[in-house]
Protein backbone atom coordinates (compact mmCIF):
# COMPACT_ATOMS: atom_id res chain seq x y z
CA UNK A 1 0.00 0.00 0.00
CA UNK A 2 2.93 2.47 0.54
CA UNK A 3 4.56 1.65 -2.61
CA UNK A 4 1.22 2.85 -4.06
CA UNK A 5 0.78 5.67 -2.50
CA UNK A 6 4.62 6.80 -3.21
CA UNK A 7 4.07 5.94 -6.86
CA UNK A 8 0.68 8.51 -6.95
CA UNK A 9 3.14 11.09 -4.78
CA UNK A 10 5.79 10.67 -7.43
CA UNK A 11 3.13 10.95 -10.29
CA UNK A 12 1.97 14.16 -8.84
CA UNK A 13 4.99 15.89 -8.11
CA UNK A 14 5.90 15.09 -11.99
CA UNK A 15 2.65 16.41 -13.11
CA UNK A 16 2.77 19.75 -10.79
CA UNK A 17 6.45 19.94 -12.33
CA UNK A 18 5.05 20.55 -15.77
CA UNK A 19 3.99 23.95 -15.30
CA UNK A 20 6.69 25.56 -14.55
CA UNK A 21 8.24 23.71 -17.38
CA UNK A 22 5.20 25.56 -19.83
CA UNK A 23 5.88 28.96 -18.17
CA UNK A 24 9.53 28.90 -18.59
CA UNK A 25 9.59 27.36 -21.96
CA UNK A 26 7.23 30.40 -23.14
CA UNK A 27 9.73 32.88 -21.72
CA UNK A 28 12.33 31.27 -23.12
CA UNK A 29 10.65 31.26 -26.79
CA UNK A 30 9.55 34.93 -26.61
CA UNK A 31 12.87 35.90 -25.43
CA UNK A 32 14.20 34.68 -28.44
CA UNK A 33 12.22 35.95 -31.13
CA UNK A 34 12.95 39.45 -29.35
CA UNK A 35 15.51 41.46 -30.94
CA UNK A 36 18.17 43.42 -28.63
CA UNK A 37 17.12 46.88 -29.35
CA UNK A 38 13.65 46.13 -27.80
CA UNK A 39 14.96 45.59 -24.31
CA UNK A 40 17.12 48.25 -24.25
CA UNK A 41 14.42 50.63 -25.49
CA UNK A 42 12.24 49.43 -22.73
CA UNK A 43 15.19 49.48 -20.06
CA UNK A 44 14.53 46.00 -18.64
CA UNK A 45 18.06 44.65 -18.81
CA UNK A 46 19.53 42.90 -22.01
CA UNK A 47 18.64 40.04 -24.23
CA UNK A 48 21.24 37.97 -22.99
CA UNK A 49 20.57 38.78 -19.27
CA UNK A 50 16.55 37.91 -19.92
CA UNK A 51 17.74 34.70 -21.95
CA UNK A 52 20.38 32.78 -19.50
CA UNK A 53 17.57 33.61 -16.86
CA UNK A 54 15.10 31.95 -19.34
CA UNK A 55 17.40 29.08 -20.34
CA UNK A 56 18.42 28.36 -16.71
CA UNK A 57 14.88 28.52 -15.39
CA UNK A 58 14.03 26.20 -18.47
CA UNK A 59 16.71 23.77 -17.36
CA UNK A 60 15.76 23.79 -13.87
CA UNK A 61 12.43 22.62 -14.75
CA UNK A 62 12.91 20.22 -17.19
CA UNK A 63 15.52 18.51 -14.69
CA UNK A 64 12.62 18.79 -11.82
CA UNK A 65 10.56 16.46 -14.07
CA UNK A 66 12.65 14.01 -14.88
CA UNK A 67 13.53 13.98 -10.96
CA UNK A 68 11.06 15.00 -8.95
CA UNK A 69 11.20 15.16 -4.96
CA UNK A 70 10.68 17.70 -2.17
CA UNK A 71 13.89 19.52 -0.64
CA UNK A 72 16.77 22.27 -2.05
CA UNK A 73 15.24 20.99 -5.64
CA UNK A 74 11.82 21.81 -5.25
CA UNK A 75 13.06 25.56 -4.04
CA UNK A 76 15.34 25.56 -7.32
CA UNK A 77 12.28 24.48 -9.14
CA UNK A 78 10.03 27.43 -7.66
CA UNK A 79 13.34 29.96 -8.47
CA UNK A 80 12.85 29.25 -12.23
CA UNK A 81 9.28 29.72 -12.10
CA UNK A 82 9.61 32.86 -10.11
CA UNK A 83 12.36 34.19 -12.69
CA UNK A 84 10.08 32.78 -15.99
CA UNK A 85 7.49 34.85 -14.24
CA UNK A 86 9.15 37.89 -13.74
CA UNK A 87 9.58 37.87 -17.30
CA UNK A 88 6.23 36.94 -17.97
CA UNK A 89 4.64 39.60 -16.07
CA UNK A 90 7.11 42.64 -16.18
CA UNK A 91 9.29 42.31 -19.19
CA UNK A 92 7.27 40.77 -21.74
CA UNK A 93 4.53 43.15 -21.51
CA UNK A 94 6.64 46.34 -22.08
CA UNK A 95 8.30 44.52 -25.04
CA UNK A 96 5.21 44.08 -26.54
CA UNK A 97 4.47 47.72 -25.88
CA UNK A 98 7.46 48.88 -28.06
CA UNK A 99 6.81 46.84 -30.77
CA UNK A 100 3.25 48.01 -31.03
CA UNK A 101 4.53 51.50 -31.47
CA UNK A 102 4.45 52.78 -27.51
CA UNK A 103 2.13 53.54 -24.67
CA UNK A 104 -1.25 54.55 -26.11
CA UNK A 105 -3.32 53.61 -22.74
CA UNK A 106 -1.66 56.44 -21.02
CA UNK A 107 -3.36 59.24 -20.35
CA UNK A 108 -1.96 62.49 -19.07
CA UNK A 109 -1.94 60.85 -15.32
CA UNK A 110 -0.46 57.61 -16.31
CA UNK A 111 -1.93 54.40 -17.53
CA UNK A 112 -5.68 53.40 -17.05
């Protein structure tokens, strides 16, 4: 019974595992397709800052899967997703932003 019950743990873990896989794999593609110019128009570091973040965070993951377990791993594991996000949330947005010609949702007080 506890070899079944350590299988369904393991399982999980794996499963959970995959989305910060997805999230850090996304960064990692729209961090490439990005030229260098964009990011330092935007002033959120450079490409190749944004991209060993992305690549390491991508690594990170895809080694949690294969190896899942609670401990130091599982905190490395959250790190990636933590630095895919920041990229997700902050970075990515403003890049888009640029390319779309600047800010037009701000109004003389700022962005609404």
């Amino acid at each position: 019974m506890a070899i079944v019950i350590l299988i369904i743990a393991d399982s999980l873990m794996r499963l959970l595992g995959l989305v910060p896989l997805a999230l850090s794999l996304w960064a990692l593609g729209g961090c490439l397709r990005t030229k260098p110019s964009d990011f330092q128009r935007v002033d959120k570091r450079t490409k190749s800052f944004w991209t060993a973040i992305t690549v390491a965070a991508s690594v990170v993951s895809a080694l949690y899967v294969l190896e899942p377990g609670l401990g130091f791993f599982l905190l490395l594991d959250l790190a990636a997703a933590t630095g895919a996000g920041v990229y997700l949330a902050d970075v990515r947005p403003a890049l888009m932003d640029v390319r779309r010609g600047g800010n037009r949702n701000k109004g003389t007080y700022g962005s609404w």
